[in-house]
Protein backbone atom coordinates (compact mmCIF):
# COMPACT_ATOMS: atom_id res chain seq x y z
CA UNK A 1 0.00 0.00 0.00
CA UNK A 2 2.60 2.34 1.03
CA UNK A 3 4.33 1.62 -2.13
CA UNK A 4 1.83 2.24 -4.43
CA UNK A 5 1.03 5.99 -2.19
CA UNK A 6 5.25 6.52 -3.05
CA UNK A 7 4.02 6.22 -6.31
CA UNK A 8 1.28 8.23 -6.45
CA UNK A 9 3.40 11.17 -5.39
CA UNK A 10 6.25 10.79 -8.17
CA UNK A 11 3.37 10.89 -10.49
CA UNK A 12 2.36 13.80 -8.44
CA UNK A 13 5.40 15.58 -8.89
CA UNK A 14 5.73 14.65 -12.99
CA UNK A 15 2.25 16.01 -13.46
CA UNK A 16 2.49 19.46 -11.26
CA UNK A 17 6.02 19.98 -13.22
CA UNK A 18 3.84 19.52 -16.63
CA UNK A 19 1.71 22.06 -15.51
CA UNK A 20 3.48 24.26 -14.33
CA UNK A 21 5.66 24.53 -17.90
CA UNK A 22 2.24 25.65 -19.72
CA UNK A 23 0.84 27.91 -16.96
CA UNK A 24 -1.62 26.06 -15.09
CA UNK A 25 -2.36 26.22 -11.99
CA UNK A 26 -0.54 23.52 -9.35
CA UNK A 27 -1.82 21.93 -6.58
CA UNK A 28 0.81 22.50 -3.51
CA UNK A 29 1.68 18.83 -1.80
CA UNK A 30 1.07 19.87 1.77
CA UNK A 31 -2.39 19.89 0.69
CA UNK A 32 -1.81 15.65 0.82
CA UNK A 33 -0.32 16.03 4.08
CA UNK A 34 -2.92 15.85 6.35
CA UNK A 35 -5.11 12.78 4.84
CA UNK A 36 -1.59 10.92 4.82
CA UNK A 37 -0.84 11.74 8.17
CA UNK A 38 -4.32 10.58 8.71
CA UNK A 39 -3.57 7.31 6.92
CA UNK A 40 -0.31 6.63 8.49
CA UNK A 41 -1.89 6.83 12.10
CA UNK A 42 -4.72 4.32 11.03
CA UNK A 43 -2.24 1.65 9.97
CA UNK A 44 -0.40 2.24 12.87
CA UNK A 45 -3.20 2.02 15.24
CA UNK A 46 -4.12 -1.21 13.09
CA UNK A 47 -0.77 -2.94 13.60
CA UNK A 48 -0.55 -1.97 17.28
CA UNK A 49 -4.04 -3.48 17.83
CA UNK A 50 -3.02 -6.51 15.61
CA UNK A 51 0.13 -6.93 17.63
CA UNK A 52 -2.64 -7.40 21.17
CA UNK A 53 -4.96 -9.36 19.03
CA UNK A 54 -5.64 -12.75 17.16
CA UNK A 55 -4.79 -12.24 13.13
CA UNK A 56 -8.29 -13.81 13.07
CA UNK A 57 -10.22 -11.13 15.12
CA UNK A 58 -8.02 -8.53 13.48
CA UNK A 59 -9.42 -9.50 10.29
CA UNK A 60 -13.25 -9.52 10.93
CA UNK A 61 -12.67 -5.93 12.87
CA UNK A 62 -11.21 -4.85 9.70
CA UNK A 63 -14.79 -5.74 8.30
CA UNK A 64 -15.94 -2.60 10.70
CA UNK A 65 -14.98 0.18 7.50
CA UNK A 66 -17.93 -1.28 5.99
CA UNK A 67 -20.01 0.58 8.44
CA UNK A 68 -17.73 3.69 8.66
CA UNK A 69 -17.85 4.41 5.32
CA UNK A 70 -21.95 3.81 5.14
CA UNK A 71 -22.12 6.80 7.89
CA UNK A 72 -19.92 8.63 6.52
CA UNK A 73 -21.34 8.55 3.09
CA UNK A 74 -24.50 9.14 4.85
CA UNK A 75 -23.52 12.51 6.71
CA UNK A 76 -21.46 14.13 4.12
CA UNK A 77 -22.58 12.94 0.58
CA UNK A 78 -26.32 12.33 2.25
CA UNK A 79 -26.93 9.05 0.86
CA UNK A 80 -29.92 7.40 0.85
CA UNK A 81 -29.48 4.06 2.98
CA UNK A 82 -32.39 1.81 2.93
CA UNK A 83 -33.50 -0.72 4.88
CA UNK A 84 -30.97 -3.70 3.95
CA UNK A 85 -28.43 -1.44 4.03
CA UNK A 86 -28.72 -0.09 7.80
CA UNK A 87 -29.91 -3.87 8.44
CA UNK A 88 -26.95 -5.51 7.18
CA UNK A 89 -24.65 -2.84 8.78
CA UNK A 90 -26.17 -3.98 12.31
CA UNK A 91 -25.23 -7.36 11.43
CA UNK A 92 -22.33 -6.63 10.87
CA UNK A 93 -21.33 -4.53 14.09
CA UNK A 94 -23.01 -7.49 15.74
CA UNK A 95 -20.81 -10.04 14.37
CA UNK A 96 -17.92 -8.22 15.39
CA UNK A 97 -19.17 -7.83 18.40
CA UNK A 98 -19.40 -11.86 19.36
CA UNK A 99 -15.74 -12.05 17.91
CA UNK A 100 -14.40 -9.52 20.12
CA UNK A 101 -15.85 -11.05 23.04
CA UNK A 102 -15.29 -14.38 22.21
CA UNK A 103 -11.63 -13.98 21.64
CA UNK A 104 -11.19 -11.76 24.49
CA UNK A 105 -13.26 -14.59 27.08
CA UNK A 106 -11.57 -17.17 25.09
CA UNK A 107 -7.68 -15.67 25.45
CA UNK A 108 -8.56 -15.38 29.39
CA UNK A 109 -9.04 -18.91 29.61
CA UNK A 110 -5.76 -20.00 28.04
CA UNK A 111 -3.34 -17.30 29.72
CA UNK A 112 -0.33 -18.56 27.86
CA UNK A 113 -1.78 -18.06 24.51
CA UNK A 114 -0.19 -17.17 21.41
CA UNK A 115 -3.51 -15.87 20.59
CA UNK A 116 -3.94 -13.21 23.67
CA UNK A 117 -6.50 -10.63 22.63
CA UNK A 118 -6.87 -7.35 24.58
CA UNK A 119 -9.88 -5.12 24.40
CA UNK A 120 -7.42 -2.25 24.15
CA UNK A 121 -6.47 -3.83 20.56
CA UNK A 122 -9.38 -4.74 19.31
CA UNK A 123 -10.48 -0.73 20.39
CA UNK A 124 -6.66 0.43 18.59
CA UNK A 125 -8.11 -1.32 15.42
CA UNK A 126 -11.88 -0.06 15.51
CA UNK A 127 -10.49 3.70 16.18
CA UNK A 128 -7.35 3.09 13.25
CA UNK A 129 -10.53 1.98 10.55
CA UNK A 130 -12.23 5.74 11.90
CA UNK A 131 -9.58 7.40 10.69
């Protein structure tokens, strides 16, 4: 991922350059600079999470953006949801739910785990898909 952002901003750079030969306006890079800041502390907050969590339940929390992005879309672009939509999204936010719990009650009960899960990690990877 961070590969393909790298090159994004040489492309970036090769197209503002273009522009800037015939005249046209350039967008300045800071501009980027706060949504990547953004995305760098969500993948960080993801891989500290996944380092206090099962892969497993790390995975299926990832599945939580699915509901993220529905709000969001719904605040800012005002998208219609419909029924299925808000229905499936409560499945959803329930199934994570049992998984979190279930690997936290379940990584209690074997103490010397590989597979410890915290609720601090699974709450670093809920906040990290926020952002």
């Amino acid at each position: 991922m961070f590969m393909g952002q790298c090159l994004c901003l040489i492309l970036f750079f090769i197209k503002t350059r273009n522009h800037e030969k015939r005249n046209i306006y350039a967008i300045h890079p800071l501009v980027y600079a706060f949504p990547a800041s953004l995305d760098i502390c969500a993948s960080t907050l993801g891989f500290i999470g996944l380092g206090m969590c099962a892969s497993s339940i790390y995975q299926m929390t990832r599945g939580f953006i699915v509901v993220v992005t529905a709000i969001i879309g719904r605040l800012y672009l005002q998208k219609i949801l419909k029924l299925h939509h808000w229905v499936s999204m409560c499945c959803i936010v329930i199934a994570i739910t049992i998984v979190g719990m279930v690997g936290f009650l379940n990584s209690k009960d074997q103490d010397k785990s590989l597979d410890n899960t915290s609720p601090f990690g699974i709450f670093l990877i809920l906040i990290g898909q926020v952002f």
